[in-house]
C-alpha atoms as a PDB file:
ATOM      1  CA  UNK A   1       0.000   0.000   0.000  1.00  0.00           C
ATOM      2  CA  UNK A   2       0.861   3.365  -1.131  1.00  0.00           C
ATOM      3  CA  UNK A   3       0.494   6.774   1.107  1.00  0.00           C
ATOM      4  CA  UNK A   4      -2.417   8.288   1.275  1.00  0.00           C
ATOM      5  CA  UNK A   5      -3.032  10.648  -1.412  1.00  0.00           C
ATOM      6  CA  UNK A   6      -2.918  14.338  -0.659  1.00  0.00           C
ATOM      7  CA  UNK A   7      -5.796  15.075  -2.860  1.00  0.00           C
ATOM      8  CA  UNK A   8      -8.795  12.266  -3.304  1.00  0.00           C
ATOM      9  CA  UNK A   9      -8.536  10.608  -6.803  1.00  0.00           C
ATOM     10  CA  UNK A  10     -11.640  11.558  -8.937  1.00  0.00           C
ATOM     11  CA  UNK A  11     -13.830   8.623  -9.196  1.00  0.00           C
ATOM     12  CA  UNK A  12     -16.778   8.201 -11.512  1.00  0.00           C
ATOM     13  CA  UNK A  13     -19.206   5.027 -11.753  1.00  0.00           C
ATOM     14  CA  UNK A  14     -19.270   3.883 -15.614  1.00  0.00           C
ATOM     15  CA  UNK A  15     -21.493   0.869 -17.439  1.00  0.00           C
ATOM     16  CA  UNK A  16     -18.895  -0.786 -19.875  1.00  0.00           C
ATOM     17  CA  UNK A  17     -20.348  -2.043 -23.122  1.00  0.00           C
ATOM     18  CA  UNK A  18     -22.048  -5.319 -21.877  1.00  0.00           C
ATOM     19  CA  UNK A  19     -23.911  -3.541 -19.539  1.00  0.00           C
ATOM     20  CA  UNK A  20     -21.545  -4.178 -16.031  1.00  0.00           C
ATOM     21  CA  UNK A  21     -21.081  -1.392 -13.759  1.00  0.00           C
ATOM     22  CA  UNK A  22     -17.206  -0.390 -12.457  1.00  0.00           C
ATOM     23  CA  UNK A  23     -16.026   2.479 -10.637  1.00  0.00           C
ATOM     24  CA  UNK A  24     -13.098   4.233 -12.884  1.00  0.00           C
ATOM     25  CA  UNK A  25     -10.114   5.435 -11.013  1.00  0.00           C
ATOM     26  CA  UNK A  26     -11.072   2.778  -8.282  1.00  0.00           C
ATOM     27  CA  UNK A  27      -7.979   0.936  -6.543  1.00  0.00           C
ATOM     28  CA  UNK A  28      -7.876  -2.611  -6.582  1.00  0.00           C
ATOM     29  CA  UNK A  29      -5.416  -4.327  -4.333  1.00  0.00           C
ATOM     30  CA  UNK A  30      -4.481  -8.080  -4.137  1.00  0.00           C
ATOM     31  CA  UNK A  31      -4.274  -9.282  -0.439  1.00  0.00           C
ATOM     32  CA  UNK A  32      -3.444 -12.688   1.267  1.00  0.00           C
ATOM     33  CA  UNK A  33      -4.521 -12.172   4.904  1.00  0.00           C
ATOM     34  CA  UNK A  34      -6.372 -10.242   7.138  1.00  0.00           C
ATOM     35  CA  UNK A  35      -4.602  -7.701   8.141  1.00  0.00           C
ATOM     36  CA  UNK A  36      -3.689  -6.877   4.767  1.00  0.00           C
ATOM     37  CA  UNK A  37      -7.112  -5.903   3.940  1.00  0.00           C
ATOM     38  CA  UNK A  38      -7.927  -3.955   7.108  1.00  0.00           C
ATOM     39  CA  UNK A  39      -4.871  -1.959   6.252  1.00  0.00           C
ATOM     40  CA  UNK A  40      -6.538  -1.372   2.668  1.00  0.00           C
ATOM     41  CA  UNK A  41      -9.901  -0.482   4.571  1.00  0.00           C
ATOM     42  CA  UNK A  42      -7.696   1.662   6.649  1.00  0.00           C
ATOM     43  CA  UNK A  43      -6.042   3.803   3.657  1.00  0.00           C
ATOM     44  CA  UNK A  44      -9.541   4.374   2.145  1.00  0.00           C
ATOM     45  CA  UNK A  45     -11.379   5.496   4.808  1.00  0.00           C
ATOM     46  CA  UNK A  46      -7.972   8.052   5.257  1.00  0.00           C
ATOM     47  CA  UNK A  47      -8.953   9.110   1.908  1.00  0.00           C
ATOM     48  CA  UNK A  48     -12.202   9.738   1.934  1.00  0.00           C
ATOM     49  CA  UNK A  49     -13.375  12.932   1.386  1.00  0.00           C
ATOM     50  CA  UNK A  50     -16.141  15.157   3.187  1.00  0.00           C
ATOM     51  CA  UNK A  51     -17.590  18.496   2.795  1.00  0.00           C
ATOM     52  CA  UNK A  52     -20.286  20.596   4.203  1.00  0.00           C
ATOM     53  CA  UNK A  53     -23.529  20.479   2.354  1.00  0.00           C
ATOM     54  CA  UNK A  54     -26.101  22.910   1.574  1.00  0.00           C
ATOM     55  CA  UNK A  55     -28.475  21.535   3.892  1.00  0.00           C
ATOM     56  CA  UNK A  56     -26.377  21.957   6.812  1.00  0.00           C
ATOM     57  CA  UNK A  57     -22.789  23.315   6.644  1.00  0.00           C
ATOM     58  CA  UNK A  58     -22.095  21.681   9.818  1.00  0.00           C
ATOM     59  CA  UNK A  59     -22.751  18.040   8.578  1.00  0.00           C
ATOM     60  CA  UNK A  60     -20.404  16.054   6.195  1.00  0.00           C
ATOM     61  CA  UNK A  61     -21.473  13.698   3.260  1.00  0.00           C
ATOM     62  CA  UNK A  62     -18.973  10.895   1.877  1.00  0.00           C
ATOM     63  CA  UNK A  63     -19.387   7.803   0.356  1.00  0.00           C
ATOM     64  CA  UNK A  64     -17.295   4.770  -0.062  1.00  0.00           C
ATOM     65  CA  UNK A  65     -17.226   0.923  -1.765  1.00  0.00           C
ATOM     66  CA  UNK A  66     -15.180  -1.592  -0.290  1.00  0.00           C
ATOM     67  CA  UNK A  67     -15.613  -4.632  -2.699  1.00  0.00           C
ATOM     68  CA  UNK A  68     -14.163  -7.487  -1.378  1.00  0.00           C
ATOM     69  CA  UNK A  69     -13.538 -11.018  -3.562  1.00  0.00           C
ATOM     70  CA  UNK A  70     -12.676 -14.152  -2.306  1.00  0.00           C
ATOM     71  CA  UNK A  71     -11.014 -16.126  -4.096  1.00  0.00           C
ATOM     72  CA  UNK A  72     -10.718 -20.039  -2.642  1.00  0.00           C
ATOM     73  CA  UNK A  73      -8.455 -22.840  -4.462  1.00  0.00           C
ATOM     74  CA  UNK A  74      -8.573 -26.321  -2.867  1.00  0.00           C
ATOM     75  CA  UNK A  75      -5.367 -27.762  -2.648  1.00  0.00           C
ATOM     76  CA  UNK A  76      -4.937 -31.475  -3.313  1.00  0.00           C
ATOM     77  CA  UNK A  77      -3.211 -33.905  -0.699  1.00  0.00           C
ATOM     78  CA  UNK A  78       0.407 -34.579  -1.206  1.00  0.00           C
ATOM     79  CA  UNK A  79       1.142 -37.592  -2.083  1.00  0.00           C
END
């Protein structure tokens, strides 16, 4: 994992041409454990960005997707 960005990345939801949604500019990151990923949920909350809105300059409004795939391979017995 990288440092947190300075500025947040702009990110825009897209449909490719089959019709599947994906977020452009999104991050994907390979991890093997854990900890690994809570260090990736870790670095996007960091990154998240707020602001005041119009309603109500004291409140915030940020959103975030955390996709997570699992990806399980049996191993055969040695032997």
């Amino acid at each position: 994992l990288g440092p947190p960005a300075t500025a947040p990345r702009p990110l825009t939801i897209r449909e490719d041409q089959s019709g599947g949604i994906y977020v452009a500019g999104a991050e994907e990151v390979e991890v093997h454990d854990l900890s690994s990923m809570l260090a990736c949920l870790d670095q996007g909350t960091s990154r998240r960005a707020t602001g005041s809105t119009e309603m109500n300059t004291h409140s915030s409004r940020s959103h975030a997707i955390f996709s997570i795939i699992i990806d399980q391979r049996l191993t055969p017995p040695a032997g």
